[in-house]
Protein backbone atom coordinates (compact mmCIF):
# COMPACT_ATOMS: atom_id res chain seq x y z
CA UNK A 1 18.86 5.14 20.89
CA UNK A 2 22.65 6.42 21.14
CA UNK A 3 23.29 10.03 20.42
CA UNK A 4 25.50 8.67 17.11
CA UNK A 5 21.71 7.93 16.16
CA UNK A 6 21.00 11.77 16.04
CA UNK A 7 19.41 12.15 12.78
CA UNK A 8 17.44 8.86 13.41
CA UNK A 9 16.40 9.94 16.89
CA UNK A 10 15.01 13.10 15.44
CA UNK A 11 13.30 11.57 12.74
CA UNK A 12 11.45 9.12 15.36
CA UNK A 13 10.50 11.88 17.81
CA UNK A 14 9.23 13.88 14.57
CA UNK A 15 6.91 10.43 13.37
CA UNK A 16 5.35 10.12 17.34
CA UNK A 17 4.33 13.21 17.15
CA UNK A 18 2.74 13.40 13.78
CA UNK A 19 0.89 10.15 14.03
CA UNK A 20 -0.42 11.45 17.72
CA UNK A 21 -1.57 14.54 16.22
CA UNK A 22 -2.55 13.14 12.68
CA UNK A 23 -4.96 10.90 15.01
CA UNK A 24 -6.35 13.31 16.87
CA UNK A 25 -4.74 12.19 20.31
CA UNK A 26 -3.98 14.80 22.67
CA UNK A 27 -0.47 14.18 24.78
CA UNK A 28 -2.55 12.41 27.63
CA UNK A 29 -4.57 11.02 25.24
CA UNK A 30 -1.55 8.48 24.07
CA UNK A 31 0.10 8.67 27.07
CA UNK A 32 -2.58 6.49 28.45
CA UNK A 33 -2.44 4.31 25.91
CA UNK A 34 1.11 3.41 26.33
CA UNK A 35 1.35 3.28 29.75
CA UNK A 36 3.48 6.16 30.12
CA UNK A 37 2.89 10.08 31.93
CA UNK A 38 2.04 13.03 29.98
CA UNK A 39 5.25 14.42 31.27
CA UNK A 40 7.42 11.63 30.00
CA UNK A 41 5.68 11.34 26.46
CA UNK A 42 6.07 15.46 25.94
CA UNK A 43 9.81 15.05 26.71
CA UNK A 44 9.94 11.98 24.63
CA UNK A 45 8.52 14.15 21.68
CA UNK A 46 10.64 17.28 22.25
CA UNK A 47 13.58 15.43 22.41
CA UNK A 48 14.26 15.88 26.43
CA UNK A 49 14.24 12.10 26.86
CA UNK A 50 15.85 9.60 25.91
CA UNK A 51 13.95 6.78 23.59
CA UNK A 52 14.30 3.51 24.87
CA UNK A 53 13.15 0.26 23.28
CA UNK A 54 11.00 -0.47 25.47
CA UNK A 55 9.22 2.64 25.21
CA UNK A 56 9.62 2.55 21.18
CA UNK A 57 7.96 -1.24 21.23
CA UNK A 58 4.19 0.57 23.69
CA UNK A 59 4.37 3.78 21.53
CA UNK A 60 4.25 2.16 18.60
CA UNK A 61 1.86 -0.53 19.48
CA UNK A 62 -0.40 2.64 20.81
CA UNK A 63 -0.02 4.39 17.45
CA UNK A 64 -1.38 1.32 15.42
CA UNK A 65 1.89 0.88 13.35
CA UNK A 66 4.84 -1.45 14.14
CA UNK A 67 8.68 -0.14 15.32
CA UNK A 68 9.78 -0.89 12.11
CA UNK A 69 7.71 1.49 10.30
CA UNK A 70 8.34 3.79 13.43
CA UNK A 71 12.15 3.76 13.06
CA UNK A 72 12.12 3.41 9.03
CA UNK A 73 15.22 5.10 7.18
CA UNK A 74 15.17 3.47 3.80
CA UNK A 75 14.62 6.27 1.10
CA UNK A 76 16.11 4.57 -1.58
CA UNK A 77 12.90 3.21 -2.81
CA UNK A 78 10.42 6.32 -3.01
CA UNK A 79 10.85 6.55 -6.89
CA UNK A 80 9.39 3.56 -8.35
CA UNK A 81 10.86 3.08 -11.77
CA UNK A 82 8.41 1.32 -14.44
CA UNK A 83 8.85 -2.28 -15.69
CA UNK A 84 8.45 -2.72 -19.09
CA UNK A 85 6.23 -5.52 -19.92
CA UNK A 86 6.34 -5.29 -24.39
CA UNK A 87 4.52 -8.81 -24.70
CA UNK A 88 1.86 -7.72 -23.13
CA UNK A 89 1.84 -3.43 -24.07
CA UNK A 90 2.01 -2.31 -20.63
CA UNK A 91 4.01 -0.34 -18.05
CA UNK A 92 3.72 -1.21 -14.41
CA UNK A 93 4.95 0.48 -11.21
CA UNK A 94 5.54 -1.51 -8.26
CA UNK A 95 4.56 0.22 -5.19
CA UNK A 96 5.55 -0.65 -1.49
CA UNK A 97 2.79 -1.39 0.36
CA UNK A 98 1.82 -3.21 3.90
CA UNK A 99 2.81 -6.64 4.45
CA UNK A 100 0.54 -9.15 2.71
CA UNK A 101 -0.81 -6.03 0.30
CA UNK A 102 0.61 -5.42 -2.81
CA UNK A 103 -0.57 -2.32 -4.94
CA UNK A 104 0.67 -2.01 -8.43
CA UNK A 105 0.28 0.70 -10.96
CA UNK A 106 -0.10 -0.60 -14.38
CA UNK A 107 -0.82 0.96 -17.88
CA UNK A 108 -2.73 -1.32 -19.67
CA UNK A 109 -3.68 -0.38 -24.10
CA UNK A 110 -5.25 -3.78 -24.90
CA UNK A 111 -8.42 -5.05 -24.64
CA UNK A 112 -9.54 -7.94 -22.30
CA UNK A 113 -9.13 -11.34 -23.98
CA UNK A 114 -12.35 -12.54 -25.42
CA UNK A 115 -11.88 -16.15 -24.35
CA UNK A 116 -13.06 -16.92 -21.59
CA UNK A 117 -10.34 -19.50 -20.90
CA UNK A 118 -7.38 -16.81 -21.15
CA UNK A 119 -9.37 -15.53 -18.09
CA UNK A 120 -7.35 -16.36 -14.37
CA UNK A 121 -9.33 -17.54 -10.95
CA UNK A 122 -7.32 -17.51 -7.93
CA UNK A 123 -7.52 -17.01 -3.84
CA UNK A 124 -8.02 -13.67 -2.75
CA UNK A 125 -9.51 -10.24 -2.87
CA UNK A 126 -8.83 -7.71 -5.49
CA UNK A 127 -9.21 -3.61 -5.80
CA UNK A 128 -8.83 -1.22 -8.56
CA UNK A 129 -9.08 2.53 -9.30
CA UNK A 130 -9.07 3.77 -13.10
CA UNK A 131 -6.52 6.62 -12.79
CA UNK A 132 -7.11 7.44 -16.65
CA UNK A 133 -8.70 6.44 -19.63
CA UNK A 134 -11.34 3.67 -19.44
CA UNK A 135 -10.82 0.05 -18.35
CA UNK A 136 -12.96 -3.18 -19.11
CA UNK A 137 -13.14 -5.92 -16.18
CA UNK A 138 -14.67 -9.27 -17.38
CA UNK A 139 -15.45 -11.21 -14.24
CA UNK A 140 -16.95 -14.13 -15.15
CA UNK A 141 -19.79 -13.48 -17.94
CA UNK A 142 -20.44 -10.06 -16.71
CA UNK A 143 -18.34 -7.49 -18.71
CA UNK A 144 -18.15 -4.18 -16.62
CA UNK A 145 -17.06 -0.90 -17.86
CA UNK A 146 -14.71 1.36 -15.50
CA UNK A 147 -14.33 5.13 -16.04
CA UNK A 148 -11.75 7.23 -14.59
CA UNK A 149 -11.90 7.46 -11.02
CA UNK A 150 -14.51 4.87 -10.47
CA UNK A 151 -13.14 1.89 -8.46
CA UNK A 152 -13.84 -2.09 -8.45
CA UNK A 153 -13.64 -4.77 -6.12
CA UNK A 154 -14.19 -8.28 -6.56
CA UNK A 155 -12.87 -11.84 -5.15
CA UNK A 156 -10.68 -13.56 -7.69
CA UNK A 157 -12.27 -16.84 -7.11
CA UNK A 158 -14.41 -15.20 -10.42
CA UNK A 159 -12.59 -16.21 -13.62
CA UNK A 160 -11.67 -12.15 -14.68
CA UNK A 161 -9.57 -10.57 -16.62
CA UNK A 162 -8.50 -6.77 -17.06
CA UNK A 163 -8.23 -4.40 -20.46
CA UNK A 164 -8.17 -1.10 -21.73
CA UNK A 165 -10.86 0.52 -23.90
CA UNK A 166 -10.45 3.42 -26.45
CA UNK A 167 -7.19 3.72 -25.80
CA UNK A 168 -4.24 3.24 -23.08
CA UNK A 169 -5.94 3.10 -19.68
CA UNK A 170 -3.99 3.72 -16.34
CA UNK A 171 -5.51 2.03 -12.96
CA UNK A 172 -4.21 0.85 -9.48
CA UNK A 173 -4.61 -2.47 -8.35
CA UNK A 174 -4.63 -3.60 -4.91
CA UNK A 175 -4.04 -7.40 -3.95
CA UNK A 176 -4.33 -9.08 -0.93
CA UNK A 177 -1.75 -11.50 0.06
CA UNK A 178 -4.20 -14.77 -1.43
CA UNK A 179 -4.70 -12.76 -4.86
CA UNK A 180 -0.95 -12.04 -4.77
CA UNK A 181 0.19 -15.31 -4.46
CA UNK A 182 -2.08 -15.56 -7.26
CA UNK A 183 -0.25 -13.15 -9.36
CA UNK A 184 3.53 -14.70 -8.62
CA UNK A 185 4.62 -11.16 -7.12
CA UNK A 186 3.10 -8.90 -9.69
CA UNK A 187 4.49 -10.02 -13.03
CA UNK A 188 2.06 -11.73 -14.66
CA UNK A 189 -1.02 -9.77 -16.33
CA UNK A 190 -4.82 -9.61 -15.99
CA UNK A 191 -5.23 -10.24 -19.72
């Protein structure tokens, strides 16, 4: 990195560090894992060294994350604005997530569709959390009821579908990249 890369360079040395110690890896602890001395990696966090690709590419790799999450800048998408979905009475929150994850806050103040054919099957693996009020998953015949902070997990090959009981409910789901496929990118609903 060049030195008009100050703020970025910082930022990077900052991330190494915290992932090392948020980890529980002592300095010689990573250093062996990337292939590096315990000298060079304590200069490379203090900011005595200079960060090289190379070096970027085996620290990352020995931190379980990628360089691009390593030498991420983008801020301009931590506030997640809601999307209005009125045909359906619900608010949703897209939230970034991993590559082939998608996690998606929605508000959901209907009940799940009583016929069974308005239910969806797809690919995939799906995960919710109730963050408030009390939700209704239909998954095939079964009708389960989930309270605030209980979670679910099922694989969407089930014909399910996803309401609200007693009132607006607010839950996080989590798709994997078959069920999102399944979901066209978020925007259509459980019920």
């Amino acid at each position: 990195m060049t030195q008009d890369n100050g703020e970025l360079d910082s930022l990077v040395r900052k991330r190494i560090r915290a992932l090392r110690v948020a980890q529980g890896l002592s300095l010689d602890e990573l250093a062996a894992r990337a292939h590096v001395s315990q000298s060079t990696l304590s200069r490379i966090e203090n900011g005595q060294r200079r960060l090289a690709l190379d070096q970027l590419v085996t620290l990352a790799r020995a931190l379980d994350t990628s360089l691009d999450q390593l030498v991420e800048t983008a801020t301009d998408d931590v506030i997640a604005n809601p999307i209005i979905d009125a045909a359906n009475a619900m608010l949703r929150w897209p939230i970034k997530a991993q590559p082939g994850i998608m996690v998606v806050r929605q508000r959901l103040t209907n009940p799940p569709p009583d016929n069974p054919a308005r239910m969806r099957a797809h690919t995939g693996h799906e995960w919710l959390v109730v963050l408030s009020g009390t939700a209704i998953l239909m998954l095939g015949n079964q009708r389960f009821r989930i309270e605030t902070n209980q979670a679910a997990e099922f694989p969407t090959m089930l014909p399910h579908a996803i309401g609200s009981e007693g009132g607006p409910c607010e839950l996080l789901g989590i798709f994997d990249n078959a069920a999102r496929r399944g979901h066209k990118n978020g925007d259509e609903p459980h019920t």
